[in-house]
Protein backbone atom coordinates (compact mmCIF):
# COMPACT_ATOMS: atom_id res chain seq x y z
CA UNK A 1 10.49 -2.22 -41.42
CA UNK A 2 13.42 -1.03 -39.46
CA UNK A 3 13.91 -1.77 -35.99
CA UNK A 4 14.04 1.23 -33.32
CA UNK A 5 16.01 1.34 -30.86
CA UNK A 6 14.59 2.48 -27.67
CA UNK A 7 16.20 3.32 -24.06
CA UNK A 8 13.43 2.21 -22.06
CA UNK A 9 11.29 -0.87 -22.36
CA UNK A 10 8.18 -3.10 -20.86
CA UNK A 11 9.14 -6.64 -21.07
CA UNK A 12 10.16 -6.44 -17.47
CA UNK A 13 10.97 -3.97 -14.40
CA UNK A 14 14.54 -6.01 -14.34
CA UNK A 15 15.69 -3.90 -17.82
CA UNK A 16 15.77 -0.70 -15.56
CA UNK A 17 18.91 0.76 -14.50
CA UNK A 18 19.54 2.08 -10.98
CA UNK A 19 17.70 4.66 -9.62
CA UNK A 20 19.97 8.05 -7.94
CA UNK A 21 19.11 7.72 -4.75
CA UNK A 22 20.22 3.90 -4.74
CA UNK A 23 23.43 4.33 -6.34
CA UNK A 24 24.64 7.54 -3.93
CA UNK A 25 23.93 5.41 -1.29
CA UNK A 26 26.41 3.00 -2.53
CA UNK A 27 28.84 5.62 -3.48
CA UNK A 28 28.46 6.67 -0.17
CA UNK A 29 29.53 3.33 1.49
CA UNK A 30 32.42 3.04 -1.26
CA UNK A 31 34.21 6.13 0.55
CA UNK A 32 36.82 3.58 3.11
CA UNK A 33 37.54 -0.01 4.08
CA UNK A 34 34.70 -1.23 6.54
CA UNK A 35 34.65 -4.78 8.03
CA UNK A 36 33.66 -7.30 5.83
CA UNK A 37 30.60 -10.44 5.96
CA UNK A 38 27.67 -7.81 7.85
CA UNK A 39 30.15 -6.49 10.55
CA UNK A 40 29.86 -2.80 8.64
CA UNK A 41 28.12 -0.12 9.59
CA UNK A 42 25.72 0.15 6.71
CA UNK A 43 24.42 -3.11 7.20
CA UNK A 44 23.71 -2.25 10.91
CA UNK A 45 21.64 0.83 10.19
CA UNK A 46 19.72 -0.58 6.90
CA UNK A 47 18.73 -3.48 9.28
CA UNK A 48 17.74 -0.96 11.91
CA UNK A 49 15.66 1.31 8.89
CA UNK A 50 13.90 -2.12 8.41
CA UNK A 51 12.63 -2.46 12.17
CA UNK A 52 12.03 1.30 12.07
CA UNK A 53 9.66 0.69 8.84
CA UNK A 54 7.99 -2.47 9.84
CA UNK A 55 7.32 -1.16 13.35
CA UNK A 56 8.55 -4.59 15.14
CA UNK A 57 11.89 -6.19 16.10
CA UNK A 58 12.81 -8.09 12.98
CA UNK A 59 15.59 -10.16 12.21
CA UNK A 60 16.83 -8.89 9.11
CA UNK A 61 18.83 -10.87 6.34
CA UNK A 62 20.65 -9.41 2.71
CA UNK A 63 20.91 -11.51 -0.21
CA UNK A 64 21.40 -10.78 -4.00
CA UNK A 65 17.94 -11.82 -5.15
CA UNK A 66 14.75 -12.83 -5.60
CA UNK A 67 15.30 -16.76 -5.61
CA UNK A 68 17.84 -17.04 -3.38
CA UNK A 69 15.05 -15.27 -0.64
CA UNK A 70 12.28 -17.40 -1.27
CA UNK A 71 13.82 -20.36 -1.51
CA UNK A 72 16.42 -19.89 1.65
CA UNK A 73 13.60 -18.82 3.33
CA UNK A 74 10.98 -21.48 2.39
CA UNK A 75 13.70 -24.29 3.34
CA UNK A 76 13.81 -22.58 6.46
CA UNK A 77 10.01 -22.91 7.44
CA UNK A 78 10.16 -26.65 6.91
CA UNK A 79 11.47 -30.12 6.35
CA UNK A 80 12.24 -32.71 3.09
CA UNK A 81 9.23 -34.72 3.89
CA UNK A 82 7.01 -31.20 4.19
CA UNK A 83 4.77 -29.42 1.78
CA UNK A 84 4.41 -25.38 0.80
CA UNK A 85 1.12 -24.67 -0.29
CA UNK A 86 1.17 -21.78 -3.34
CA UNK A 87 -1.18 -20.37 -5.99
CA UNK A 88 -0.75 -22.56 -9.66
CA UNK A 89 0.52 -19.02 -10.77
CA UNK A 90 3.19 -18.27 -8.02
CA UNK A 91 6.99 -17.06 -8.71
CA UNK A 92 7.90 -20.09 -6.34
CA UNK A 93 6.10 -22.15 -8.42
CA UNK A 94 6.78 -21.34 -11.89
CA UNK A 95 9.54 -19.53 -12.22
CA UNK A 96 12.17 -20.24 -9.65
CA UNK A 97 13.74 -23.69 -11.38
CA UNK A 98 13.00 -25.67 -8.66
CA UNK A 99 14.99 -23.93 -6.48
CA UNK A 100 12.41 -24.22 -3.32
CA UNK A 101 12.73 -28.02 -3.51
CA UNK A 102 16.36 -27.74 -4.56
CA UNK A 103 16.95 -25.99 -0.67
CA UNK A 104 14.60 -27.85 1.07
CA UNK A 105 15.84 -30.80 -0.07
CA UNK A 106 12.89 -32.29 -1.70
CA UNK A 107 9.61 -30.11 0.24
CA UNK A 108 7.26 -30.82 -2.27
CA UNK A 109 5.02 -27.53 -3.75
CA UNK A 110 1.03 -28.24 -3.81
CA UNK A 111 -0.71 -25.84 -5.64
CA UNK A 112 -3.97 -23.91 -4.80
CA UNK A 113 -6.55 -22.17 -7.32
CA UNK A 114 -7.98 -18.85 -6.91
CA UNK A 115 -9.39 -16.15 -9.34
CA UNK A 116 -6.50 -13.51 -10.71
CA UNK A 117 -3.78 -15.48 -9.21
CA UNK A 118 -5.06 -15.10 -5.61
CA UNK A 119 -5.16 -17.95 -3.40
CA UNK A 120 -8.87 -19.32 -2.75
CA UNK A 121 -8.71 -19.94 1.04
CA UNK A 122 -11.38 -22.72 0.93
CA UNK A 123 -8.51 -24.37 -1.13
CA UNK A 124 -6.43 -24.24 1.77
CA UNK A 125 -8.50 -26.13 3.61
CA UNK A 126 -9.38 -28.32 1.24
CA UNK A 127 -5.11 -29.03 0.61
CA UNK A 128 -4.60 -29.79 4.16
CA UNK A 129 -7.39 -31.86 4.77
CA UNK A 130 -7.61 -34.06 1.89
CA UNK A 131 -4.85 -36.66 3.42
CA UNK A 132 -3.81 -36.56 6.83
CA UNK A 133 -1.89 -39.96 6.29
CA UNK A 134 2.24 -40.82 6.79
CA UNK A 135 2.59 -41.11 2.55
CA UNK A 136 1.66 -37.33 1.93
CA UNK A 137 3.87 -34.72 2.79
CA UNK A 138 2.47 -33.10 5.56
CA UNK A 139 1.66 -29.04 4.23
CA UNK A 140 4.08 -26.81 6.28
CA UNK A 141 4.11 -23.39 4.79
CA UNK A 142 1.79 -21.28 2.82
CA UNK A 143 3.26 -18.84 0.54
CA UNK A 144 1.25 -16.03 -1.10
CA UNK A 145 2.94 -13.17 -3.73
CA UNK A 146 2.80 -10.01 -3.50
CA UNK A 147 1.73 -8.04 -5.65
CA UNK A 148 1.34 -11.37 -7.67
CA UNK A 149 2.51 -13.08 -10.81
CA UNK A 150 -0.55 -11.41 -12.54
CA UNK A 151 -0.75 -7.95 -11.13
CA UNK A 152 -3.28 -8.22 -8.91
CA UNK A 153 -3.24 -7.18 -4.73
CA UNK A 154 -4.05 -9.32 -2.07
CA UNK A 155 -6.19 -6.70 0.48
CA UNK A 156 -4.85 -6.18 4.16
CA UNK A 157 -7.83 -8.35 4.67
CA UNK A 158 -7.24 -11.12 2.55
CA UNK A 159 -3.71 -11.45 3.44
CA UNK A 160 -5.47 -11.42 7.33
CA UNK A 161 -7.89 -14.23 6.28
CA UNK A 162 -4.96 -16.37 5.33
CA UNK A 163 -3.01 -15.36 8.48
CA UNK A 164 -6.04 -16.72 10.34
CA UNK A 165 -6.27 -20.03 8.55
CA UNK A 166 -2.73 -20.92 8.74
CA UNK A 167 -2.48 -19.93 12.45
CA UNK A 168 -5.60 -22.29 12.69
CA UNK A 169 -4.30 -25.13 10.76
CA UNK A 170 -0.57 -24.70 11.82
CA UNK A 171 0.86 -23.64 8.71
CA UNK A 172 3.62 -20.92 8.62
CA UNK A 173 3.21 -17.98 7.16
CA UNK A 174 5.39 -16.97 4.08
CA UNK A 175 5.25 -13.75 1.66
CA UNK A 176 7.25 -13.07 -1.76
CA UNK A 177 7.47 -9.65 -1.72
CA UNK A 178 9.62 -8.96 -4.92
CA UNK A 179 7.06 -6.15 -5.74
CA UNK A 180 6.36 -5.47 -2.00
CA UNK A 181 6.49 -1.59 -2.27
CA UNK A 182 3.85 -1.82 -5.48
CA UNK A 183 1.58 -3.19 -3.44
CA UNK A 184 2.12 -0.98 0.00
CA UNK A 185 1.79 1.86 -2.46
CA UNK A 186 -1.52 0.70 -3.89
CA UNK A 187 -3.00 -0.20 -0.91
CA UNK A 188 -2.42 2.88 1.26
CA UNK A 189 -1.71 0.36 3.90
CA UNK A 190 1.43 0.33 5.90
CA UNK A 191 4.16 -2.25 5.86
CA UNK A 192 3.23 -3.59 9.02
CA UNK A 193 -0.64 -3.81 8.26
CA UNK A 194 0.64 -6.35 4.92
CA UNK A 195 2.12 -8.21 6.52
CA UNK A 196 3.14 -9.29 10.58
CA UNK A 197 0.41 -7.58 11.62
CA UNK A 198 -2.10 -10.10 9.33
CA UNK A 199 -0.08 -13.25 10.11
CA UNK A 200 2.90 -13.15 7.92
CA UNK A 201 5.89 -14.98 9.01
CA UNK A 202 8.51 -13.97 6.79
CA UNK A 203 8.59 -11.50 4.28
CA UNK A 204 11.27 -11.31 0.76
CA UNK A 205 11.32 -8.03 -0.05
CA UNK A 206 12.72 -7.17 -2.87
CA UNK A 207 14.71 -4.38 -4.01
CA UNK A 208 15.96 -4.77 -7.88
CA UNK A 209 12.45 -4.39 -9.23
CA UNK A 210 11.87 -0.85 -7.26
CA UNK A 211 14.87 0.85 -8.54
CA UNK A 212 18.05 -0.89 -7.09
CA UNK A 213 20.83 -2.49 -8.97
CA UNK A 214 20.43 -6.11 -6.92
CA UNK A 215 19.27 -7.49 -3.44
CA UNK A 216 16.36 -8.90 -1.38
CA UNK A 217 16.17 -8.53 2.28
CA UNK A 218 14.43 -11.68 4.00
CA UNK A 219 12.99 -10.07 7.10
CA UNK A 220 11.67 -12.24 9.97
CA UNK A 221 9.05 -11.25 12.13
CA UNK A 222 9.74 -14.01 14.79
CA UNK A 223 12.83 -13.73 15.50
CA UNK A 224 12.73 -17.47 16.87
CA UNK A 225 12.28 -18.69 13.02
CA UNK A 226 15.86 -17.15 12.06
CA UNK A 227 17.42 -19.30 13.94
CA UNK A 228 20.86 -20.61 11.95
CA UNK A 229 19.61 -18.80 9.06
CA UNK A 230 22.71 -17.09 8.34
CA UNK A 231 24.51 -20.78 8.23
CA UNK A 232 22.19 -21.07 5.16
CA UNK A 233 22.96 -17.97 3.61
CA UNK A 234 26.55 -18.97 3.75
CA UNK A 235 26.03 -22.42 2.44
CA UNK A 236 24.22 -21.25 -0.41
CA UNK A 237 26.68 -18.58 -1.63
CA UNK A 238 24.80 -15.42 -0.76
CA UNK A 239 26.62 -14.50 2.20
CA UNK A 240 27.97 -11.16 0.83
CA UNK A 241 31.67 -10.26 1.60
CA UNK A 242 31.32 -6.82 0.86
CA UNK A 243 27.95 -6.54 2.53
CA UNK A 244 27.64 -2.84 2.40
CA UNK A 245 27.45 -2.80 -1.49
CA UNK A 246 23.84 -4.95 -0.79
CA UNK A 247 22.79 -2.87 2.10
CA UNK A 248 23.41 0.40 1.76
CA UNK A 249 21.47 1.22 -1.20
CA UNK A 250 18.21 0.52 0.92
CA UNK A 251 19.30 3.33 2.87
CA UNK A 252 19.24 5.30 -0.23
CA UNK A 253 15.53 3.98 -1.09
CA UNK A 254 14.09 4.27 2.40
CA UNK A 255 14.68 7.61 3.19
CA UNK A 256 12.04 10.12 2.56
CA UNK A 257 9.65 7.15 1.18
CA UNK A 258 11.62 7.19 -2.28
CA UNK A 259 10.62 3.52 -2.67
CA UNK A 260 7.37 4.47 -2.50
CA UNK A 261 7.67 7.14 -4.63
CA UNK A 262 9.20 4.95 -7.43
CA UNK A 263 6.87 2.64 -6.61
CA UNK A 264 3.65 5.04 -7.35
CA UNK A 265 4.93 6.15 -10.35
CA UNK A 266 5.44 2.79 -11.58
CA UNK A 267 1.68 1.79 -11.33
CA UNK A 268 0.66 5.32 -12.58
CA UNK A 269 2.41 4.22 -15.50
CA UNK A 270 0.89 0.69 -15.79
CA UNK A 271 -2.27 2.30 -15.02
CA UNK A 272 -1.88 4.83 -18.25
CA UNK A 273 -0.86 1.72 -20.29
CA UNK A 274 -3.83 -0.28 -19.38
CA UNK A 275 -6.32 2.69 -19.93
CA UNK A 276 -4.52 3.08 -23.70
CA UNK A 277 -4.57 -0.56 -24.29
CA UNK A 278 -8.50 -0.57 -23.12
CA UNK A 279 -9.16 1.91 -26.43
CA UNK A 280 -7.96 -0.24 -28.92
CA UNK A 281 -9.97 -2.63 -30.51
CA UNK A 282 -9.83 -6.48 -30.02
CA UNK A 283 -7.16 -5.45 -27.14
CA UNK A 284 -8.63 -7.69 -23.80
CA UNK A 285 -7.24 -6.47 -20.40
CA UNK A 286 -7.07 -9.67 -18.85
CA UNK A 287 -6.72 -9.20 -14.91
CA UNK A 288 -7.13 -6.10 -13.04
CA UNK A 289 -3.94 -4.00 -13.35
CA UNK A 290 -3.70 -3.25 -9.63
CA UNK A 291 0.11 -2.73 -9.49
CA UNK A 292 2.70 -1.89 -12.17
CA UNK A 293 1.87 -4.88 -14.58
CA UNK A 294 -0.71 -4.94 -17.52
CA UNK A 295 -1.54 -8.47 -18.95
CA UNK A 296 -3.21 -8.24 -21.87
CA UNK A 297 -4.97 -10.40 -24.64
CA UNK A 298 -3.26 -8.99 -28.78
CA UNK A 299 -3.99 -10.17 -31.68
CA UNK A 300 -1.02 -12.51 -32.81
CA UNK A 301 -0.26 -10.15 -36.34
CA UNK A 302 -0.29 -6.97 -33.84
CA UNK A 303 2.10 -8.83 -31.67
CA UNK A 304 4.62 -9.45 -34.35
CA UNK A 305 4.31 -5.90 -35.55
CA UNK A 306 5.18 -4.35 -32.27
CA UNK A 307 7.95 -6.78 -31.86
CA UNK A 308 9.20 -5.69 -35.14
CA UNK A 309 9.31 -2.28 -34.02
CA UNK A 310 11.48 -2.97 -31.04
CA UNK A 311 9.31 -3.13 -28.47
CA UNK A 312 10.07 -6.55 -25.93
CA UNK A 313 7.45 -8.33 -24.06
CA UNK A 314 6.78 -11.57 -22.51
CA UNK A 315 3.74 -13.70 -23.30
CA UNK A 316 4.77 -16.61 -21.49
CA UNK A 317 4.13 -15.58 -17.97
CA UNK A 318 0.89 -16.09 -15.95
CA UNK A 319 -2.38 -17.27 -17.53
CA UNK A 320 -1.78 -16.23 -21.10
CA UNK A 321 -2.02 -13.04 -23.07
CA UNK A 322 1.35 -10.86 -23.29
CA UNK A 323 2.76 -8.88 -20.19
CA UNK A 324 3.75 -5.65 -19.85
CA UNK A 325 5.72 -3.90 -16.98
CA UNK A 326 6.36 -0.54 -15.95
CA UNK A 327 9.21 0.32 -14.62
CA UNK A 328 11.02 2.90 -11.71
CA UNK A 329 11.69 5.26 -14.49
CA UNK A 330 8.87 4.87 -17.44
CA UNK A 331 8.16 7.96 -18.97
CA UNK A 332 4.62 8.91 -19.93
CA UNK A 333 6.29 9.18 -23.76
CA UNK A 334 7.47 5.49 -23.26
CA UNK A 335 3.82 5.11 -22.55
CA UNK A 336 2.21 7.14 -25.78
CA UNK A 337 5.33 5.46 -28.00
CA UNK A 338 3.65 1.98 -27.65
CA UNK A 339 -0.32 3.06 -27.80
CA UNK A 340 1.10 4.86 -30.94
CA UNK A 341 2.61 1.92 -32.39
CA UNK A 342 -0.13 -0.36 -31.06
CA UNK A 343 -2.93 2.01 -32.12
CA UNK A 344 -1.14 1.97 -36.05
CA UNK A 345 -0.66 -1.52 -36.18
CA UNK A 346 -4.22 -1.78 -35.02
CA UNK A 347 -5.66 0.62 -37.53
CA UNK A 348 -7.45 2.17 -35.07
């Protein structure tokens, strides 16, 4: 059969291009020579947006992705000989090449169960408590993801319940927000109520999957923590020169909630997806599509027969099954194009 080529795709919500509103906010800061390294004035009122949007005086850092913000800001939160405590499922974990431990110099990751790649919080307990000793390394950090590796939310009140235990058991408080605005969206809760305000320390948030072309912020809600942390931005190579470029596009996104309007539309679309997928038999939605991905459980033959039809999807990532994502700019025909294929293939 002949391959198709198609302009939009579900393997991940890194194929999408650049949303408008993103890339006139960069035009906009292309229009004159501005001081270089975070000096501009772009930088200076994205920060400020930040604050304005998190309700809270925030130190606010720019860097050109995902692992450079976890893993710059895990190192941060603790020492070589320390531990961060994760879900078995987590980005930090799985999918960041050692990079955590690579910053930290050697902070060991413990992993933590929980149903649909949530984080049990008896099993923080039981992580801390199990050895107390000088030969463990001595948990630090907790990290949670948000939305997670397998679609699902963490509730204001969950992330709270965490907040509680760590501020009980000393632990600092860490969030990987690369899908951040799926999961404000979702919840109908504000930024503040996901995070500081339920015991987060430090949030990535991240701006490629919502619509931008690259860049995370790494926003600290005490202030104290960011001590220096711009030495380590440096040191690591993500100390932008031409800062603007990174931080004026979240102007662009900010304004008038467009990263929340990207983001809605993005689950809407995952939502359709999952409801299609649901129809068709010996299809298994696996986890709760809460956000913008669908994980589902397809017959091996169907799988090959989609792929051979263009479509691109992982089945690598989380607990099995294939993953789909949808994106800033799916289109309810991107949508019906795969049911159509998958519903053929199916014979349904």
């Amino acid at each position: 059969m002949q391959t198709r080529s198609r302009k939009r795709q579900f393997a991940s919500d890194n194929y999408s291009g650049v949303c408008p509103e993103a890339l006139e906010a960069m035009q906009r800061a292309n229009c004159d020579h501005e001081p270089s390294y975070g000096e501009d004035q772009w930088t200076a009122l994205a920060a400020d947006s930040i604050r304005e949007l998190f309700e809270t005086d925030c130190e606010v850092f720019f860097v050109f992705n995902g692992t450079a913000a976890n893993s710059l800001a895990l190192s941060s939160l603790s020492q070589s000989y320390h531990s961060i405590l994760c879900h078995r499922s987590a980005h930090v974990e799985t999918d960041e090449c050692g990079a955590p431990e690579f910053f930290s110099n050697g902070t060991k990751v413990l992993l933590l169960d929980g149903e649909d790649g949530k984080i049990n919080v008896s099993s923080i307990h039981r992580m801390v408590k199990r050895r107390t000793d000088i030969h463990y390394p001595k948990p630090q950090v907790i990290s949670v993801t948000q939305s997670t590796e397998l679609g699902t939310l963490y509730t204001s009140e969950e992330i709270g319940e965490i907040g509680a235990v760590a501020s009980e058991l000393g632990l600092k408080y860490h969030m990987d927000g690369a899908r951040f605005a799926n999961a404000v969206t979702a919840s109908g809760k504000s930024p503040a109520e996901l995070t500081w305000k339920a015991g987060v320390d430090v949030l990535c948030f991240g701006g490629a999957k919502n619509g931008m072309a690259l860049g995370d912020l790494v926003v600290f809600f005490k202030p104290e923590l960011a001590n220096e942390f711009d030495y380590r931005c440096k040191q690591a190579g993500q100390l932008a020169s031409k800062m603007r470029f990174l931080a004026a596009p979240w102007l662009g996104m900010l304004k008038d909630q467009v990263w929340l309007k990207y983001a809605s539309h993005a689950n809407r679309m995952a939502s359709l997806l999952a409801d299609g997928f649901r129809s068709i038999p010996d299809f298994k939605i696996l986890f709760p599509p809460q956000a913008n991905a669908v994980f589902v459980e397809i017959p091996s033959a169907i799988q090959e027969g989609l792929k051979s039809r263009g479509w691109k999807f992982y089945n690598f990532i989380g607990e099995g099954g294939c993953r789909f994502m949808a994106s800033w700019d799916t289109e309810e025909s991107d949508v019906n194009a795969l049911l159509t294929d998958a519903n053929s293939l199916a014979g349904s």
